[in-house]
N, C-alpha and C. Protein backbone atom coordinates (compact mmCIF):
# COMPACT_ATOMS: atom_id res chain seq x y z
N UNK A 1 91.48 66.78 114.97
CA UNK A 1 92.92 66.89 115.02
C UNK A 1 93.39 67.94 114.03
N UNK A 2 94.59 68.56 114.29
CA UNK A 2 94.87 69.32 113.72
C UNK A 2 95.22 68.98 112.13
N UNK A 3 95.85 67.19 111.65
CA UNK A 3 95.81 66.90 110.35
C UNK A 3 94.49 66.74 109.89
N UNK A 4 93.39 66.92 110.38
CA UNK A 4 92.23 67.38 109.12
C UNK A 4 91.63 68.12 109.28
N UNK A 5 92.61 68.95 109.53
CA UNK A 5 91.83 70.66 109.81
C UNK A 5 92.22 70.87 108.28
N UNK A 6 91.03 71.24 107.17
CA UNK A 6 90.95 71.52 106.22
C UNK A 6 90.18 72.97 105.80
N UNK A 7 89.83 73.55 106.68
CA UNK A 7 89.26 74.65 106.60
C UNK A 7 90.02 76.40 106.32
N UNK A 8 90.77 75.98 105.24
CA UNK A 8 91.21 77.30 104.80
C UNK A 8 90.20 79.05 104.39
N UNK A 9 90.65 79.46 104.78
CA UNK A 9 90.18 80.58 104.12
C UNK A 9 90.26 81.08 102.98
N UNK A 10 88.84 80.96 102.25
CA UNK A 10 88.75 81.84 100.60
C UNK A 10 87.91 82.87 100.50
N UNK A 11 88.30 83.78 100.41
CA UNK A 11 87.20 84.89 99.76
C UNK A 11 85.69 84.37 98.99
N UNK A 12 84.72 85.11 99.16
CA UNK A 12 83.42 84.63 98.40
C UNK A 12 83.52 84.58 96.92
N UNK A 13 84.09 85.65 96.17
CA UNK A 13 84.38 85.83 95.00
C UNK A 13 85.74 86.58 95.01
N UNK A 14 86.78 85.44 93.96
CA UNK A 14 87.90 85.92 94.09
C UNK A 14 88.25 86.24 92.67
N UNK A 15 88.75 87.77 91.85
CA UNK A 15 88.61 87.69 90.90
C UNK A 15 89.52 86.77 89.91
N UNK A 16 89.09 86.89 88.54
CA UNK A 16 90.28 86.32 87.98
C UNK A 16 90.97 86.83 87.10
N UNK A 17 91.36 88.06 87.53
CA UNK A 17 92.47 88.63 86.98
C UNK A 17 93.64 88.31 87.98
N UNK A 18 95.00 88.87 87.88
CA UNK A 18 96.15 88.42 88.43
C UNK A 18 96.85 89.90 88.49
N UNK A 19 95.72 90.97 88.39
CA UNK A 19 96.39 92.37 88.92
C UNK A 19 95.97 92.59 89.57
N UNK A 20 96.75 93.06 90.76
CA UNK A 20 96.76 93.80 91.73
C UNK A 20 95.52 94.42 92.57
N UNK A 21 95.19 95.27 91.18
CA UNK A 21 94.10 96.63 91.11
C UNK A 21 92.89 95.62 91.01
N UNK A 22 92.43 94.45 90.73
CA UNK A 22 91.27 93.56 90.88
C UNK A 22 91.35 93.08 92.47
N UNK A 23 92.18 93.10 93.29
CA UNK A 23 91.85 92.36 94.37
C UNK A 23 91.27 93.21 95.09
N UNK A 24 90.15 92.49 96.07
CA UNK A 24 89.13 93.81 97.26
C UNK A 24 90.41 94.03 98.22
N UNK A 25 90.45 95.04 98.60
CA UNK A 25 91.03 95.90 100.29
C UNK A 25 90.27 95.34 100.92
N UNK A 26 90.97 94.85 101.80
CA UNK A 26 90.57 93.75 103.14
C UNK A 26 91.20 94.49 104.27
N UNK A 27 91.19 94.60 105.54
CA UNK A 27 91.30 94.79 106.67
C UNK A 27 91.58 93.81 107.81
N UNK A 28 92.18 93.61 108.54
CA UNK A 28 92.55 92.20 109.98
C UNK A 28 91.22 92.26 109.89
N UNK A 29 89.82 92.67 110.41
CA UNK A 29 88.62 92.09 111.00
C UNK A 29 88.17 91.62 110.14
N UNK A 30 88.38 91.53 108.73
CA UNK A 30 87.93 90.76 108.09
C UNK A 30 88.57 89.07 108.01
N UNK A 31 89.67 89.14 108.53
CA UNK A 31 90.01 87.32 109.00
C UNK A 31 90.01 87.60 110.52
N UNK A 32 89.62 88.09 111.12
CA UNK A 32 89.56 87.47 112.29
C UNK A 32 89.09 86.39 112.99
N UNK A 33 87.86 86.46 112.15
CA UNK A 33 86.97 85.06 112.63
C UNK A 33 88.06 83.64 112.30
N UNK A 34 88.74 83.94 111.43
CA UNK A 34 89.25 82.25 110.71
C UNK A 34 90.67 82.67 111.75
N UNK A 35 91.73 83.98 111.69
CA UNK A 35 92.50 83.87 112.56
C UNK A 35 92.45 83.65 113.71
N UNK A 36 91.16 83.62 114.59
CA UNK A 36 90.50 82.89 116.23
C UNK A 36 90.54 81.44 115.93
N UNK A 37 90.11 81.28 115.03
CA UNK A 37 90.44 79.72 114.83
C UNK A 37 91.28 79.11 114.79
N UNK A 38 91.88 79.98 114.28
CA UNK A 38 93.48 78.91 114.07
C UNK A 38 94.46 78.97 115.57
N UNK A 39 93.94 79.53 116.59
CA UNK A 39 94.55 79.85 117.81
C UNK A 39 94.82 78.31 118.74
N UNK A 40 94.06 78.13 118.50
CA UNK A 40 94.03 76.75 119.85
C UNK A 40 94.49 75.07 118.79
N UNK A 41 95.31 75.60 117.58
CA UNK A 41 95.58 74.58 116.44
C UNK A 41 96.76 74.84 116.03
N UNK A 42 97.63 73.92 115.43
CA UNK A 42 98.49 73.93 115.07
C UNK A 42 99.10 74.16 113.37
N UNK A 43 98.20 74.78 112.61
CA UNK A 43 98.20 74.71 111.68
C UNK A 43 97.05 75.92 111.65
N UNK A 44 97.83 76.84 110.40
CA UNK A 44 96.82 78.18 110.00
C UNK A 44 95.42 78.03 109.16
N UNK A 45 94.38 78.19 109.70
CA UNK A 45 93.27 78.28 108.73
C UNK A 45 93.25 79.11 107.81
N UNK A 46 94.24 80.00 107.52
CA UNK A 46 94.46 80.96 106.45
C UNK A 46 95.01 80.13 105.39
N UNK A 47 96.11 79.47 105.16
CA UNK A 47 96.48 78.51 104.16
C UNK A 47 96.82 77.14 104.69
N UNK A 48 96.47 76.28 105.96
CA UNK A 48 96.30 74.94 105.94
C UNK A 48 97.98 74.92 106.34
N UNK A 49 98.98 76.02 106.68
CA UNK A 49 100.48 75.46 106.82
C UNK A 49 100.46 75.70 108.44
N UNK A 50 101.50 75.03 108.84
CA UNK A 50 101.98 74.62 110.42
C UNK A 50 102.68 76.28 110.70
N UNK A 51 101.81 76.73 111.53
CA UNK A 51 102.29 77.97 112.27
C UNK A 51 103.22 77.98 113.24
N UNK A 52 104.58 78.44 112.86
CA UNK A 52 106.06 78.62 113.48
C UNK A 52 105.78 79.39 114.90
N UNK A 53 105.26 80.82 114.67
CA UNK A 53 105.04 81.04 115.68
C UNK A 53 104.09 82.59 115.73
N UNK A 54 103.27 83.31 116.52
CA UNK A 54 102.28 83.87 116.68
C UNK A 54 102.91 85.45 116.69
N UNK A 55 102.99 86.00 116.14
CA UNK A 55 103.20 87.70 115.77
C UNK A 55 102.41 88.60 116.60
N UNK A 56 102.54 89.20 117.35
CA UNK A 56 101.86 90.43 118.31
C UNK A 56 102.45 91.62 117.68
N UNK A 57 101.25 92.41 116.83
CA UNK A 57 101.73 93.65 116.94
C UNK A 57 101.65 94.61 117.83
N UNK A 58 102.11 95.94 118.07
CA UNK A 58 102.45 96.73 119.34
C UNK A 58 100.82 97.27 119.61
N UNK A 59 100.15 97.34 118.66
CA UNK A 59 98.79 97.84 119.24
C UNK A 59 98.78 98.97 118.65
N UNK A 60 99.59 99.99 117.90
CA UNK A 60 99.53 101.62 117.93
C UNK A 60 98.21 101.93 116.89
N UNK A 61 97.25 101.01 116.28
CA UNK A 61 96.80 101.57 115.53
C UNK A 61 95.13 101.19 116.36
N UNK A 62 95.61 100.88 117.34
CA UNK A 62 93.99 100.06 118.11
C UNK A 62 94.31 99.08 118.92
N UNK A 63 93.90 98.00 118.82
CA UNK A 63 94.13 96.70 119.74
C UNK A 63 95.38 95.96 119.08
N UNK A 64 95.39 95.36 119.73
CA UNK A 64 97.21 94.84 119.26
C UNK A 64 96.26 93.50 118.38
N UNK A 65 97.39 92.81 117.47
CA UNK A 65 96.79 92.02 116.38
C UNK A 65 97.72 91.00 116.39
N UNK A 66 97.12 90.02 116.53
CA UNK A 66 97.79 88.41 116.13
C UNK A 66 97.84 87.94 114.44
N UNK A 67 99.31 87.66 114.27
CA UNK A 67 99.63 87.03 112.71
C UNK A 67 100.45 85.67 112.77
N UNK A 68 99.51 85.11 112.33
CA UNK A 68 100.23 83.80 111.97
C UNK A 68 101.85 83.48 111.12
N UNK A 69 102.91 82.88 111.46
CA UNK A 69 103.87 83.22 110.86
C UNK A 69 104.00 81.63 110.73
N UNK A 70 103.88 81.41 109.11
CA UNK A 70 104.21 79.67 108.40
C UNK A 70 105.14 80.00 107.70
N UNK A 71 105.84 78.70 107.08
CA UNK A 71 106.94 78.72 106.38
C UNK A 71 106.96 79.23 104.75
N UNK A 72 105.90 79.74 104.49
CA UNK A 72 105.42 80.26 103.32
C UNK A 72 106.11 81.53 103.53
N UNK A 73 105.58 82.37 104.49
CA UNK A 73 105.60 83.62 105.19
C UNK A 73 107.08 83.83 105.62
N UNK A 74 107.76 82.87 105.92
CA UNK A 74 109.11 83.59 106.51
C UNK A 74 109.88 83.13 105.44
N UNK A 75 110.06 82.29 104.29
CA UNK A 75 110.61 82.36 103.42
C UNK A 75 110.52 83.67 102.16
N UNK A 76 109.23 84.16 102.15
CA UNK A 76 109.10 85.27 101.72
C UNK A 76 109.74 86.36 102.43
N UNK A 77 109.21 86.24 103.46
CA UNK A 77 110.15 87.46 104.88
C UNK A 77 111.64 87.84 104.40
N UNK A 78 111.98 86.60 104.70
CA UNK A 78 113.63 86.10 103.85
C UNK A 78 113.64 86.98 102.98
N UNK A 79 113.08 86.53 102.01
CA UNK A 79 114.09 86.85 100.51
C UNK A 79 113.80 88.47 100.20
N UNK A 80 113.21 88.92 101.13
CA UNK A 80 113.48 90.29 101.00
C UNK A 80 114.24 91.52 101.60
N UNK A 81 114.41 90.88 102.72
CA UNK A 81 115.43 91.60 103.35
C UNK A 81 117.00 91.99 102.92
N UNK A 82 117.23 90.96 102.23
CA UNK A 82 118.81 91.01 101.61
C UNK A 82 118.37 91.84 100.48
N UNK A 83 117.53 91.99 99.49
CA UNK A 83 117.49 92.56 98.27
C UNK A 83 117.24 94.58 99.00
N UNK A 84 116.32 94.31 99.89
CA UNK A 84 116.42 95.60 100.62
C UNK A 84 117.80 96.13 101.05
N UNK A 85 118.43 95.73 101.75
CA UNK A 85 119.58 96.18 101.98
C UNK A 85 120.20 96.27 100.95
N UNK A 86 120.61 95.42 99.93
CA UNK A 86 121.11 95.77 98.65
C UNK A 86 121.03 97.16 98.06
N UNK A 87 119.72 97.81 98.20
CA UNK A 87 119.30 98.76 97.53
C UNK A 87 119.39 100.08 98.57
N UNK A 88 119.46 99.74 99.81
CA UNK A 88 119.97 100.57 100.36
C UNK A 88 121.05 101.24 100.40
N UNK A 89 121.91 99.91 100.21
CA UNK A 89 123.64 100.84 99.55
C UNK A 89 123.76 101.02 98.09
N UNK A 90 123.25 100.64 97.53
CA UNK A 90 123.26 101.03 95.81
C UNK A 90 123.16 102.75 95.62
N UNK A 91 121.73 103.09 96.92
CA UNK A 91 121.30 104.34 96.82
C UNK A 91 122.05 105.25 97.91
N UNK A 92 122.54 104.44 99.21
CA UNK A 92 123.64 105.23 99.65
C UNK A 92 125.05 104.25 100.30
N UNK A 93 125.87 104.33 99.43
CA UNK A 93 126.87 103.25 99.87
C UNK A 93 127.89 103.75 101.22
N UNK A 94 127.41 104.67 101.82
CA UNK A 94 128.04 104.37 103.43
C UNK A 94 127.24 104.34 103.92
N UNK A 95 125.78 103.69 103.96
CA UNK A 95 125.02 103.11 104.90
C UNK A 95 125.13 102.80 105.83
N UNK A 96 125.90 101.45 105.75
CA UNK A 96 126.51 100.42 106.72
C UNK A 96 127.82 101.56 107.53
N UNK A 97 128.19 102.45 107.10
CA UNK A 97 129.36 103.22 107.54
C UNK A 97 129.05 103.57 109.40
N UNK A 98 128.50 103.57 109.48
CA UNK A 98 127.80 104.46 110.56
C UNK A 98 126.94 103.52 111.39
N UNK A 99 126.79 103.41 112.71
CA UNK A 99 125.19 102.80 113.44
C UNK A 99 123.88 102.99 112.31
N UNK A 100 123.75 101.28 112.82
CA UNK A 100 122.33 101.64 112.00
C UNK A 100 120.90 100.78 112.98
N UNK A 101 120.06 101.65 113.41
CA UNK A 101 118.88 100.33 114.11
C UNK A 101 118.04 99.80 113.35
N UNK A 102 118.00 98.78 113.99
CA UNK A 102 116.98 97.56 113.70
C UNK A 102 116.29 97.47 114.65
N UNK A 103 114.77 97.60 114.84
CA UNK A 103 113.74 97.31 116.00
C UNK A 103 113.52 95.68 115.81
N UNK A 104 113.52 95.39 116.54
CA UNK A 104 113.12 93.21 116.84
C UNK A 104 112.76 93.68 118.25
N UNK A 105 112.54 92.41 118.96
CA UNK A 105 112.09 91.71 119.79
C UNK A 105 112.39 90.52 120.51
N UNK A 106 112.29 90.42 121.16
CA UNK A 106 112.88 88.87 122.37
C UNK A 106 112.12 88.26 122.05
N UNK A 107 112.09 86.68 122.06
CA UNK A 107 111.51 85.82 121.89
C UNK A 107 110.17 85.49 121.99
N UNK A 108 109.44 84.52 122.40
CA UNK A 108 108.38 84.22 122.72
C UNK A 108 107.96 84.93 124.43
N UNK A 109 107.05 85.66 124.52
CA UNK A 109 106.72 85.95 126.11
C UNK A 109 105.41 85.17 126.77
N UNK A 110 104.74 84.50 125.62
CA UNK A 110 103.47 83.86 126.21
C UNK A 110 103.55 82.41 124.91
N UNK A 111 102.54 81.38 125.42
CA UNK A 111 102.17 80.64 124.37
C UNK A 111 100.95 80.21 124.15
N UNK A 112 100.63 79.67 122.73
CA UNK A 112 99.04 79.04 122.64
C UNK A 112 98.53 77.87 123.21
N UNK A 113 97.34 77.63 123.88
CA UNK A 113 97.31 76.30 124.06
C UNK A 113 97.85 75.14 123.42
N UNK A 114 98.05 75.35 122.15
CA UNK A 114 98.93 74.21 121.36
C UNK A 114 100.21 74.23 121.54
N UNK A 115 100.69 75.60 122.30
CA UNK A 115 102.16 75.30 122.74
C UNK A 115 103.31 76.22 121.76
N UNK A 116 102.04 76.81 120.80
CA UNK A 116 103.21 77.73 119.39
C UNK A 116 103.25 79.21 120.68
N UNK A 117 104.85 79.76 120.42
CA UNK A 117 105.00 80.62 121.06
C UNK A 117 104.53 81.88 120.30
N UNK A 118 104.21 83.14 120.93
CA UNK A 118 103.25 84.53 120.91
C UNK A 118 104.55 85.20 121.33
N UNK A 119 105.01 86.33 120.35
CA UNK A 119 105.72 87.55 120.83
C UNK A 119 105.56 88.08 119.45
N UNK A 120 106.24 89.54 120.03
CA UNK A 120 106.06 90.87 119.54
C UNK A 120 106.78 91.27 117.90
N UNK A 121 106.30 91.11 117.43
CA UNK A 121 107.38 91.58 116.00
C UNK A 121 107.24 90.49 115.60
N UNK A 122 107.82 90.63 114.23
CA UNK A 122 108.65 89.52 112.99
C UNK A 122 109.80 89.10 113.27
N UNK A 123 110.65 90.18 112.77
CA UNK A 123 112.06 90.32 112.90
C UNK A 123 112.56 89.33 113.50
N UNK A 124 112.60 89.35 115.00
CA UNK A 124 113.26 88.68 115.97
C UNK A 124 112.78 87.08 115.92
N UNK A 125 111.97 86.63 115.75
CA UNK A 125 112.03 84.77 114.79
C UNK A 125 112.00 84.75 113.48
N UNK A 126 111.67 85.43 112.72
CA UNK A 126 112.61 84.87 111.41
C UNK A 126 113.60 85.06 110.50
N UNK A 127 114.06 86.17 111.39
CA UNK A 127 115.64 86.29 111.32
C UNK A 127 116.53 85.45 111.91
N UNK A 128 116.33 84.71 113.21
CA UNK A 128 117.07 84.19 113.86
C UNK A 128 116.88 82.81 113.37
N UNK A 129 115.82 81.86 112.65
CA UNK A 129 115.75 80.94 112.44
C UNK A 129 115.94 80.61 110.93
């Protein structure tokens, strides 16, 4: 069942410093194996939280890539967007003066066997929720 799915993902050796410049460059194929897992479950094997919903990126850099999106993740999402815009008009205050785009996405277009919905982008679910 998905409540004792305990199988998070840890690095083999994780250092113990708390800069930056100590952590390895990792790549998606390096979680892929644990992000396949977490597909047909309701809960991320990356940190053990209940996955909102499944991220498709557009593909432009190769094959398109699945990201788990938990409430860890879109509360972070959150709290940066407002401080961004902040700084956008600080540095030009008729920003907002004028059209401005935002790329998002429509909702869910497919789902996982567990029923969590799969679409394209961030933006467009955790902005709206």
């Amino acid at each position: 069942t998905t409540t004792s799915m305990r199988f998070c993902w840890r690095p083999a050796r994780m250092p113990k410093s708390r800069r930056l410049e100590d952590f390895p460059i990792t790549v998606y194929d390096d979680y892929l194996a644990t992000l396949e897992a977490s597909y047909p479950h309701t809960h991320s094997s990356l940190n053990g939280e209940r996955i909102l919903h499944w991220a498709e990126s557009t593909g432009t850099t190769g094959k398109r890539k699945m990201l788990p999106l938990t409430p860890t993740y879109k509360k972070q999402f959150q709290s940066v967007n407002l401080p961004m815009v902040a700084g956008l008009l600080r540095r030009f205050p008729k920003f907002l003066d004028s059209k401005v785009l935002y790329l998002t996405s429509l909702g869910p277009t497919d789902r996982t066997i567990a029923g969590i919905g799969i679409g394209g982008g961030v933006t467009s679910y955790l902005d709206a929720r």
